[in-house]
Protein backbone atom coordinates (compact mmCIF):
# COMPACT_ATOMS: atom_id res chain seq x y z
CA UNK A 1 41.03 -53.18 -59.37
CA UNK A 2 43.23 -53.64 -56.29
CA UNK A 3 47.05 -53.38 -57.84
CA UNK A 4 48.18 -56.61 -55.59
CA UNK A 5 45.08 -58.33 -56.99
CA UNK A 6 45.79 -57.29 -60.40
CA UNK A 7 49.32 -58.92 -60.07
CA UNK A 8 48.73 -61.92 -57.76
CA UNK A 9 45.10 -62.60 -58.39
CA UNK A 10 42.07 -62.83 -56.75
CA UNK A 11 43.85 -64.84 -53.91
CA UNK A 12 46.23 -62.16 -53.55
CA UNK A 13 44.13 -60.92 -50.40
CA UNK A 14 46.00 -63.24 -48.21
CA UNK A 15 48.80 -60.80 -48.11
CA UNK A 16 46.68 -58.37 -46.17
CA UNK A 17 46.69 -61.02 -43.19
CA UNK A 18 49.27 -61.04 -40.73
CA UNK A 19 49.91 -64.70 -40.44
CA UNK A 20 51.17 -64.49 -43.87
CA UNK A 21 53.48 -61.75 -44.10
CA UNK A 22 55.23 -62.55 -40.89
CA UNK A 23 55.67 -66.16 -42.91
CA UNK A 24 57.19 -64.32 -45.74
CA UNK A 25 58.89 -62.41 -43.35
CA UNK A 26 60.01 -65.46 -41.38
CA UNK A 27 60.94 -66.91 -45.41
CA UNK A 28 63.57 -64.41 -46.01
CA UNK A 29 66.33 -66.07 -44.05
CA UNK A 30 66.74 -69.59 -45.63
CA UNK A 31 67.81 -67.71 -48.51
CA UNK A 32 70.63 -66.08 -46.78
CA UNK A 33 71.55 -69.82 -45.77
CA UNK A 34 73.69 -70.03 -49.24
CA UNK A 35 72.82 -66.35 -50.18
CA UNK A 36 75.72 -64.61 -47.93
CA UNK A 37 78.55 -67.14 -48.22
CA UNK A 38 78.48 -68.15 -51.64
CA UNK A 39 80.01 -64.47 -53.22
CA UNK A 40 81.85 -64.17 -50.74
CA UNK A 41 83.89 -67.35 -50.15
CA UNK A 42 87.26 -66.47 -51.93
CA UNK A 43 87.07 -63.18 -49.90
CA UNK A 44 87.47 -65.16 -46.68
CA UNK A 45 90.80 -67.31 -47.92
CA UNK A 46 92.82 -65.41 -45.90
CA UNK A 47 90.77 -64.49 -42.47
CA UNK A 48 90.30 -67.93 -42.15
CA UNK A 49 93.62 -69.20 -43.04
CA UNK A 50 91.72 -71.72 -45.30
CA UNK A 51 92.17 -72.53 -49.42
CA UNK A 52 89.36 -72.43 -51.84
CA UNK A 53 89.12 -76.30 -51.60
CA UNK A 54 88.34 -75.94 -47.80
CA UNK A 55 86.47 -72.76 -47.99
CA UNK A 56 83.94 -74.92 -50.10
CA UNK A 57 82.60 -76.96 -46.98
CA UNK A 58 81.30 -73.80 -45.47
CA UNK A 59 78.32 -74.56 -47.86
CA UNK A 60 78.58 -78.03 -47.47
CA UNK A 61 78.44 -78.25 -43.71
CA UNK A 62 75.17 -76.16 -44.32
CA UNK A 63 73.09 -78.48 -46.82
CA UNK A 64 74.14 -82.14 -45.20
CA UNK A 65 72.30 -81.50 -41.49
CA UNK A 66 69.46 -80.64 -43.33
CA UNK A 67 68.62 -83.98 -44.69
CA UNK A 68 68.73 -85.85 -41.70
CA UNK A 69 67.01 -82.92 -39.59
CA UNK A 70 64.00 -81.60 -41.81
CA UNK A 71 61.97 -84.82 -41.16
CA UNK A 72 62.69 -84.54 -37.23
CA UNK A 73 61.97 -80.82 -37.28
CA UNK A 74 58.53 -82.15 -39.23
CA UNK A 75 57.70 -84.80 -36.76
CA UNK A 76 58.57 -82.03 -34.09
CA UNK A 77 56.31 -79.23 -35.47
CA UNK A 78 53.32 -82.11 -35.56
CA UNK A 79 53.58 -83.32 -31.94
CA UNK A 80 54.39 -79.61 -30.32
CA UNK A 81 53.38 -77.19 -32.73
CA UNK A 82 54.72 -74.58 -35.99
CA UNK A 83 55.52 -71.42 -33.74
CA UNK A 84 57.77 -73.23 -31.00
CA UNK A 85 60.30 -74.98 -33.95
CA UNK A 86 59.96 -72.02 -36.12
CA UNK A 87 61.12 -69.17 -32.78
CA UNK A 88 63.41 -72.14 -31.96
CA UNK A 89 65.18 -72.18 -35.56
CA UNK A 90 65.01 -68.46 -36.42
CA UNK A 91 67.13 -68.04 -33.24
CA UNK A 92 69.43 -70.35 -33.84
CA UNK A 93 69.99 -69.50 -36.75
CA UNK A 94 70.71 -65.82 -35.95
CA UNK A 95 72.84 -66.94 -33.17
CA UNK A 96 75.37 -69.16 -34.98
CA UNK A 97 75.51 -66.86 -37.88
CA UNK A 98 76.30 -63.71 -36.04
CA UNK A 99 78.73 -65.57 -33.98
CA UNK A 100 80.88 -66.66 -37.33
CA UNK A 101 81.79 -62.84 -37.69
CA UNK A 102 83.40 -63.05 -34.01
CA UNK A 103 85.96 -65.71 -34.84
CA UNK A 104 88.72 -66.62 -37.33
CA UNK A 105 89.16 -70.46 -35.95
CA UNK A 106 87.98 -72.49 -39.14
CA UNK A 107 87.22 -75.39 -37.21
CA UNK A 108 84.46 -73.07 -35.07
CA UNK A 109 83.29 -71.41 -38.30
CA UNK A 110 82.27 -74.95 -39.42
CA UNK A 111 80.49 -75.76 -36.60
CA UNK A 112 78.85 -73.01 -36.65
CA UNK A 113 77.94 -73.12 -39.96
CA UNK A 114 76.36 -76.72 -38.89
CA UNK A 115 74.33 -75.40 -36.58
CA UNK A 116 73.08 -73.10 -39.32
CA UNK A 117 72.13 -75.96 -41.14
CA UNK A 118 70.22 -77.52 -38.22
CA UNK A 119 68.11 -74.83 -37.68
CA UNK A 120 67.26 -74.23 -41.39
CA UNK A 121 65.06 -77.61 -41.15
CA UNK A 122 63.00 -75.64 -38.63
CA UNK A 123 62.46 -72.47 -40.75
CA UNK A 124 61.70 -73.28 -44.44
CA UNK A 125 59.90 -76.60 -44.37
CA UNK A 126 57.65 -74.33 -40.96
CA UNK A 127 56.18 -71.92 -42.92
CA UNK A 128 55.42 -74.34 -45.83
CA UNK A 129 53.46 -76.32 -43.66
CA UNK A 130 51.77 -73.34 -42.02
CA UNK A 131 50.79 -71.99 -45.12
CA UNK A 132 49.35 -75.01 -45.69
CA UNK A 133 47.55 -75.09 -42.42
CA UNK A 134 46.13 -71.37 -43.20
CA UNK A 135 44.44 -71.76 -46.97
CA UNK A 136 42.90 -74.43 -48.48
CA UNK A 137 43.21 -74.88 -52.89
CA UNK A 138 44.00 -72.17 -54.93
CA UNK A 139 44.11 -70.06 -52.45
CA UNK A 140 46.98 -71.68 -50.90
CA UNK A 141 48.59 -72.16 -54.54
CA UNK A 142 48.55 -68.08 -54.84
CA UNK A 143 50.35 -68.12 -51.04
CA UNK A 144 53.00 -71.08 -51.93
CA UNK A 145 53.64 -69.08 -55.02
CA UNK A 146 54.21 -65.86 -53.57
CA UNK A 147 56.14 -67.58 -50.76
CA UNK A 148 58.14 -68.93 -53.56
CA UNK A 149 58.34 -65.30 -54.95
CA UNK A 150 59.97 -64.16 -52.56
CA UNK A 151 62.79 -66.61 -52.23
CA UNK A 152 63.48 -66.01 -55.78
CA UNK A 153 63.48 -62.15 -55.22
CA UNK A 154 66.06 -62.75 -51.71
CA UNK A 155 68.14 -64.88 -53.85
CA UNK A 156 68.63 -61.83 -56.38
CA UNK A 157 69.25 -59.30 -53.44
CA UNK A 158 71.10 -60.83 -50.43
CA UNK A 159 74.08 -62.03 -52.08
CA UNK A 160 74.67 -58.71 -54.37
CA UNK A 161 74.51 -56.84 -50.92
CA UNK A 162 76.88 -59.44 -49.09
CA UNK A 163 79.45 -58.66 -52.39
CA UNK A 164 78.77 -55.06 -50.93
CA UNK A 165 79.33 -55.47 -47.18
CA UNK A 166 82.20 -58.04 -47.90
CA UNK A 167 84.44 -54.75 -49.07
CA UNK A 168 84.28 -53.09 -45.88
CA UNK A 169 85.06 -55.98 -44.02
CA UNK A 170 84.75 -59.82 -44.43
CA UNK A 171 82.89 -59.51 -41.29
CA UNK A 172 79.78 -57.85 -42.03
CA UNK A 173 77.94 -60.07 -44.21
CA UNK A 174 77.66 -62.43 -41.43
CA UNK A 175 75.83 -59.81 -39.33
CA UNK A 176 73.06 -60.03 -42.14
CA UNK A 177 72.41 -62.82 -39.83
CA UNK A 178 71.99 -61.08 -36.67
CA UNK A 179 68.09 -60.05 -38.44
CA UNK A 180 66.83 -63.51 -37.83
CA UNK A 181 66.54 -62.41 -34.06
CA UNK A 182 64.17 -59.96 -34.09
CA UNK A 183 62.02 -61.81 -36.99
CA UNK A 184 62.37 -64.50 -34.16
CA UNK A 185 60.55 -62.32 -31.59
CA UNK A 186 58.25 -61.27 -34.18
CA UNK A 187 57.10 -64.85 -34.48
CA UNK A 188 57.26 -65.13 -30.69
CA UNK A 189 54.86 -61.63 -29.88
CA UNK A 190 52.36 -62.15 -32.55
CA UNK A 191 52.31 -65.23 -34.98
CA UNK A 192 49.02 -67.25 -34.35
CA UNK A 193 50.30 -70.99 -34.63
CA UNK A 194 48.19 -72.43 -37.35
CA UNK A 195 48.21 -75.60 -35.45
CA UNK A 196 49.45 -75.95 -31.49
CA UNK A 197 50.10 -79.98 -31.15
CA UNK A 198 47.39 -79.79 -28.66
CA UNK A 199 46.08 -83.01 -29.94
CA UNK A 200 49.36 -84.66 -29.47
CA UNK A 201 49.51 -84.46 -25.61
CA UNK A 202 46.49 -87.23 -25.58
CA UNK A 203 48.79 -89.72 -25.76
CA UNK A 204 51.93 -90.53 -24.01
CA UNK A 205 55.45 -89.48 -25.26
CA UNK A 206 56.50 -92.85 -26.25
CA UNK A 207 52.90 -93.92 -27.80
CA UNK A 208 52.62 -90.45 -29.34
CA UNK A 209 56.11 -90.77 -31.29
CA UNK A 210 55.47 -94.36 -32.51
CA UNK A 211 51.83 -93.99 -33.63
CA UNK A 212 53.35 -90.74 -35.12
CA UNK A 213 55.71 -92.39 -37.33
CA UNK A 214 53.88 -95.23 -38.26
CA UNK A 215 51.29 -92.94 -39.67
CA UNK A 216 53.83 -91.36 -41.29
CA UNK A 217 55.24 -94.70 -42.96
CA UNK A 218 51.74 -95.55 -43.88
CA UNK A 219 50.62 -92.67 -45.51
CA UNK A 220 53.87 -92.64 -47.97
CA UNK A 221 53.52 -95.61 -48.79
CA UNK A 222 50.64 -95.13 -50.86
CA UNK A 223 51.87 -94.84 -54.25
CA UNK A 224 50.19 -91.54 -55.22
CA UNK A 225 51.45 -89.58 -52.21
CA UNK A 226 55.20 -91.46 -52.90
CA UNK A 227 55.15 -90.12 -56.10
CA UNK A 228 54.62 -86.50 -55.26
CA UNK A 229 57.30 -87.20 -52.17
CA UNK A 230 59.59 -87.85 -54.79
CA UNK A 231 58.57 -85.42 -57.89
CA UNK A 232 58.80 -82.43 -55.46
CA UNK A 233 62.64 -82.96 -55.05
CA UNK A 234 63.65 -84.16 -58.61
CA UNK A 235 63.36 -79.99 -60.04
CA UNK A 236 65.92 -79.56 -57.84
CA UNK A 237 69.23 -81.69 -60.02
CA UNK A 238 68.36 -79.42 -63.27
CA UNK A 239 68.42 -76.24 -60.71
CA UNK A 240 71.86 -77.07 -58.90
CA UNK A 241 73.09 -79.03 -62.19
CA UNK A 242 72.82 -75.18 -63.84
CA UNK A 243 73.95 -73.35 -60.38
CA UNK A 244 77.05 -75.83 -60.67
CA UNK A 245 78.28 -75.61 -64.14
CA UNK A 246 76.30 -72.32 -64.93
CA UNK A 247 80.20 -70.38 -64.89
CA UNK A 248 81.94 -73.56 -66.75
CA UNK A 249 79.39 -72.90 -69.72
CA UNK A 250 79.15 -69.75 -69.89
CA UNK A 251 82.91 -68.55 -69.10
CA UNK A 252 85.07 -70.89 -70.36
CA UNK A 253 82.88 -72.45 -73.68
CA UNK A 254 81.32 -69.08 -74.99
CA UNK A 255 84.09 -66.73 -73.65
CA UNK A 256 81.80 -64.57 -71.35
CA UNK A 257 83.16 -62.97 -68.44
CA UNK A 258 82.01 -63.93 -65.00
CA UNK A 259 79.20 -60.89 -64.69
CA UNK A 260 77.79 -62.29 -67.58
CA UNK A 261 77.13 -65.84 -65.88
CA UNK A 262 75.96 -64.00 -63.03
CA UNK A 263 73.84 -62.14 -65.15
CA UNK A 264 72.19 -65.64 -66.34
CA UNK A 265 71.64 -66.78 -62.91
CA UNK A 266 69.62 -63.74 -62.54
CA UNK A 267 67.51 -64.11 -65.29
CA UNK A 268 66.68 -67.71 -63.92
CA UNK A 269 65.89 -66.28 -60.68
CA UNK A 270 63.37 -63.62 -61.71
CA UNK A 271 61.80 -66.09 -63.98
CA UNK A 272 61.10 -68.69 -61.12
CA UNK A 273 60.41 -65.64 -59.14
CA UNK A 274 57.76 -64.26 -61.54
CA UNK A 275 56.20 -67.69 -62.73
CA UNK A 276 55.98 -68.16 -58.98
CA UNK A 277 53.89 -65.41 -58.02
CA UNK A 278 51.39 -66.06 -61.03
CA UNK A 279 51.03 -70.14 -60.02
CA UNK A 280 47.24 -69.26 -58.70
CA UNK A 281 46.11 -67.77 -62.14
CA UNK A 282 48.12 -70.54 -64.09
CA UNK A 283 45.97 -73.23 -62.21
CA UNK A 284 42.55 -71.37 -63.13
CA UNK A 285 43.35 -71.52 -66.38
CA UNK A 286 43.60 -75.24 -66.69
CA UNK A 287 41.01 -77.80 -65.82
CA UNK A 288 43.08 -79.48 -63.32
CA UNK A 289 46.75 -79.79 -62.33
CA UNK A 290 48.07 -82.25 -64.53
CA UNK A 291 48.60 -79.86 -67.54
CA UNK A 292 50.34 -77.21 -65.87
CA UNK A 293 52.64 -80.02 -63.86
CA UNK A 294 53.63 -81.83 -67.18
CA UNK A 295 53.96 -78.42 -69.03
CA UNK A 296 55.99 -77.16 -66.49
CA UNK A 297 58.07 -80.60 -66.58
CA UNK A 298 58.93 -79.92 -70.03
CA UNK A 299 59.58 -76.49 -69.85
CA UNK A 300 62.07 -77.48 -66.96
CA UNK A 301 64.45 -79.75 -68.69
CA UNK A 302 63.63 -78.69 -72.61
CA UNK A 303 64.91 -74.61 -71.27
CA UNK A 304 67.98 -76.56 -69.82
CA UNK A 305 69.30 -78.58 -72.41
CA UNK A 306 68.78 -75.28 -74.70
CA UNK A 307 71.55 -73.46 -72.21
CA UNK A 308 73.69 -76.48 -72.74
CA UNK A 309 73.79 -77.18 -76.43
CA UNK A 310 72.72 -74.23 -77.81
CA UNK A 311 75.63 -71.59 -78.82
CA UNK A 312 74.88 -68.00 -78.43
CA UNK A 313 74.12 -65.84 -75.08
CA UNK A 314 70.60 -64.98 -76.04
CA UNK A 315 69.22 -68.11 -76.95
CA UNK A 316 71.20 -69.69 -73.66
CA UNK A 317 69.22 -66.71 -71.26
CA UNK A 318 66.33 -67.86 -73.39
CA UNK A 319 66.79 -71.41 -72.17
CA UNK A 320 67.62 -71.30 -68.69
CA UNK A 321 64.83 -68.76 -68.41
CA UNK A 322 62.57 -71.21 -69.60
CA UNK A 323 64.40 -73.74 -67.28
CA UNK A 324 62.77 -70.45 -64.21
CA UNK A 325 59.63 -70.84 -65.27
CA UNK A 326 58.58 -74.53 -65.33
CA UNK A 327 60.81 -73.94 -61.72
CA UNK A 328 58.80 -71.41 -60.43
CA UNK A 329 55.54 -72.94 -61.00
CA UNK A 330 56.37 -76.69 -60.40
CA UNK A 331 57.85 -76.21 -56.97
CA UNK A 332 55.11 -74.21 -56.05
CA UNK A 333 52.72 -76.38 -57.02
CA UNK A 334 54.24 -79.78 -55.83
CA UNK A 335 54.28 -78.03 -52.30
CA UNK A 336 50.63 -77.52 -52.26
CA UNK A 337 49.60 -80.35 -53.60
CA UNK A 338 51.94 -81.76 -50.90
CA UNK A 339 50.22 -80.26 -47.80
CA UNK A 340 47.07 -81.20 -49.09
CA UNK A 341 48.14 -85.12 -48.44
CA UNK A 342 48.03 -84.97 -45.30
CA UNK A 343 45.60 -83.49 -41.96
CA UNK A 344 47.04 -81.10 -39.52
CA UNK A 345 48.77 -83.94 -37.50
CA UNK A 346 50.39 -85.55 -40.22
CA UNK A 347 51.17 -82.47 -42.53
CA UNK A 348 54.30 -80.47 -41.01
CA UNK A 349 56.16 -83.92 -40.92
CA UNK A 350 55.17 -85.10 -44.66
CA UNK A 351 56.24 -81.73 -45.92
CA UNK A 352 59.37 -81.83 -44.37
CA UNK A 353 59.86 -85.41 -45.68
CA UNK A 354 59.64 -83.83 -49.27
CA UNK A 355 62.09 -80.95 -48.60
CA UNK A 356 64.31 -83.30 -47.02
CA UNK A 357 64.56 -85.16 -50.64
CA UNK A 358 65.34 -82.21 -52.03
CA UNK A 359 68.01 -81.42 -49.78
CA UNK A 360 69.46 -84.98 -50.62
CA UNK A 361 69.27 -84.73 -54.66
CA UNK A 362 70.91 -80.55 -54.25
CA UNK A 363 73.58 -82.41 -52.35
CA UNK A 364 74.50 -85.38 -54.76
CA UNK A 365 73.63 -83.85 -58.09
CA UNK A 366 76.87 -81.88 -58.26
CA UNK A 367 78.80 -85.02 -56.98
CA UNK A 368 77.03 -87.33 -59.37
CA UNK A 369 77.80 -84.96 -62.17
CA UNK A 370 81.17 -84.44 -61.54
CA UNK A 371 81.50 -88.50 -61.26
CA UNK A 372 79.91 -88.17 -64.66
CA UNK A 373 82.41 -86.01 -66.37
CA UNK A 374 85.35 -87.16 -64.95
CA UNK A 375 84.35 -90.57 -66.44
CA UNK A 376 83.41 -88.78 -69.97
CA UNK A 377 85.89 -85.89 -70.38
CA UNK A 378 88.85 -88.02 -71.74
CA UNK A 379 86.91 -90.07 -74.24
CA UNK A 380 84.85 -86.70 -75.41
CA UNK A 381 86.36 -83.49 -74.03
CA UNK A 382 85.30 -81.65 -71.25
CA UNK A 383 82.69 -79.24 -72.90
CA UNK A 384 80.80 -82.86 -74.29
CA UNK A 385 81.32 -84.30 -71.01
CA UNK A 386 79.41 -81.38 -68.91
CA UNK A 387 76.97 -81.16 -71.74
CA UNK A 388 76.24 -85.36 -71.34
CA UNK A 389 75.80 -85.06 -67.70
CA UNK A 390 73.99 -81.58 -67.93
CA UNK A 391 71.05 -83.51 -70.39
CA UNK A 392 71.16 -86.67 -67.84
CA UNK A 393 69.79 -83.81 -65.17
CA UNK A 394 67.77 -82.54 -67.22
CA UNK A 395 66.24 -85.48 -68.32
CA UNK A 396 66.39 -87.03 -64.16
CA UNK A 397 64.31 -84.48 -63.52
CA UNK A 398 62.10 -83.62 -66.48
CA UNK A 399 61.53 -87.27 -67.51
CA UNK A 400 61.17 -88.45 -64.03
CA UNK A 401 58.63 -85.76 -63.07
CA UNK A 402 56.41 -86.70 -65.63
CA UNK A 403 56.84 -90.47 -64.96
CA UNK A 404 55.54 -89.70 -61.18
CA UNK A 405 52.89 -87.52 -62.29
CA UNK A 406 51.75 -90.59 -64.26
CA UNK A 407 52.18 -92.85 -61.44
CA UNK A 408 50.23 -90.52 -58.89
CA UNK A 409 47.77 -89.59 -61.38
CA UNK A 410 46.92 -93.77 -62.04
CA UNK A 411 47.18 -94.51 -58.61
CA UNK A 412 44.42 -92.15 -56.84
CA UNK A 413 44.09 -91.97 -53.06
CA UNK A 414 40.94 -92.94 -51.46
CA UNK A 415 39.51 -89.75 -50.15
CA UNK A 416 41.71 -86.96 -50.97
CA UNK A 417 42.07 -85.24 -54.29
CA UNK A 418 44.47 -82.47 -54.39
CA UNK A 419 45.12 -83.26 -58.07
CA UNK A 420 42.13 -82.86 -60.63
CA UNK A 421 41.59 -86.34 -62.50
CA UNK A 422 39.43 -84.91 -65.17
């Protein structure tokens, strides 16, 4: 047997087709979004004339465009096409993060860092959609998963070699950036746009953008593709509840040293990475999707509270790598099932609707947490209090995820079934 097929499956022949590796090319970079700042922000204290405090909006400024952006880029990748947003953001992208390495003006850093964040709704939520566009089932459950794969395996590498580059010179991990541009012409020379908005130019610009959205607005509010809409970001508070308050746990209530948090993060990674990349076989093995998504619920939020109540470093990896696995293979399914909601003219902007959620909930999770044990820690001590709001993640996104899988799975949807109901 084929070695890819032995590891990936049967569907595993997709990664012999062009489209799809320059997608996972293309689905390196919204990694390095977070990936190249985040080990090295205290490095850049004194370049930038900034405190840690301030330093911290350089990944804020990043995530908050996002959420407003992804569904325009969505709406924009409908009407005019995948490649033209995708070249668009790649380039952008590259641009603005190359430039940060040219400049020691905080203020223009920021911006800069915005701008980042713009075009990262044109990347990530793209090449879901395309993938989407290209394979149809399992097949496209094998490509979302190995898609998903691959973030997990960029997340491991990109920031260990920024913590590298950062000792030459605080500069050069922003020129990581500079490789978006020539993925960008990549795109350009040979991608084959899985859908071209052709379609679109029927009507006028005005009609086109309001019948647009209205279909939009009517196909969420059907209850079963709400529900999904909504389960797809709720994985996202136990993942950035452990990236959070993954140090506070491990450092200062078992005594660890830093590497070893880092180490855990790790472990998380390459078990979302590796659950991931087996999502296709996991769905053959199980009449329909429902078992695996519940499972995977379960496994989500169960692995999580185990890191957070649990003492010892082994049973904690343990935990949180159980937390990677119902990770790995929820997000990669919720994304498929997602795409399958919705025909070519609809699909790019209902995707983008769902990662746009999850932008929101990675964004307020660590706020609403920290609300949380502020209120807690004097009644209960600070190790209870990030323990209390730790399980209230755990069980937002475990117990909530099962309670839309319920309400999808009741409500049906006339004429498309990417769930199983058996």
């Amino acid at each position: 047997m084929n070695p890819v097929s032995s590891l990936f499956g049967s569907d595993a022949a997709v990664l012999q087709e062009d489209e799809f590796r320059i997608l996972l090319l293309a689905n390196v970079f919204p990694v390095l979004g977070t990936g190249v700042v985040s080990p090295i922000l205290d490095s850049l204290t004194g370049p930038l004339g900034a405190n840690p405090a301030d330093l911290s909006l350089l990944i804020s400024v990043f995530s908050a465009p996002s959420i407003v952006v992804i569904p325009v880029a969505g709406l924009l990748a409908d009407r005019y096409g995948r490649k033209p947003i995708l070249v668009a953001a790649l380039t952008l992208f590259g641009l603005a993060g190359t430039a940060i390495a040219f400049t020691t003006d905080f203020t223009v850093v920021l911006v800069l860092r915005a701008l980042q964040g713009v075009a990262f709704a044109g990347i990530s939520p793209v090449i879901i959609t395309s993938i989407g566009d290209l394979y149809d089932e399992r097949t496209e459950t094998t490509a979302q998963g190995i898609r998903f794969t691959g973030s997990g395996l960029s997340s491991a590498l990109f920031p260990l070699l920024s913590g590298l580059l950062v000792v030459a010179g605080w500069q050069y991990p922003f020129l990581l950036y500079f490789l978006a541009l020539p993925c960008a012409l990549v795109v350009y020379r040979w991608f084959e746009d899985p859908h071209d908005g052709r379609e679109s130019t029927t009507v006028t610009d005005g009609g086109q953008a309001r019948s647009q959205l209205g279909a939009l607005v009517r196909l969420v509010r059907q209850p079963r593709v709400f529900a999904f809409v909504i389960a797809r970001g709720l994985p996202v508070a136990t993942w950035f509840g452990f990236l959070t308050y993954n140090s506070v746990v491990v450092v200062r209530f078992t005594d660890a040293s830093p590497s070893t948090a880092g180490l855990l993060i790790t472990v998380a990674s390459l078990a979302y990475a590796a659950t991931a990349s087996q999502s296709g076989r996991i769905l053959q093995r199980f009449p329909n999707q429902w078992y695996p998504l519940i499972g995977a619920n379960v496994c989500l939020a169960l692995g999580f509270v185990v890191f957070l109540l649990v003492p010892g470093l082994p049973v904690k990896a343990v935990g949180i790598a159980v937390t990677g696995v119902g990770f790995g293979i929820l997000l990669s399914l919720y994304r498929s099932i997602i795409t399958g909601l919705a025909d070519d003219s609809l699909r790019g902007s209902l995707v983008s609707l769902g990662e746009g959620f999850g932008r929101i909930v990675a964004t307020v999770t660590p706020i609403l947490m920290g609300v949380t044990i502020a209120v807690a820690q004097p009644h209960v001590g600070i190790e209870a209090a990030v323990q209390a709001a730790g399980v209230g993640a755990a069980l937002v996104s475990g117990g909530g995820g099962v309670l839309c899988l319920l309400v999808a799975r009741s409500a049906g949807l006339a004429g498309q079934s990417p769930v199983g109901t058996g």
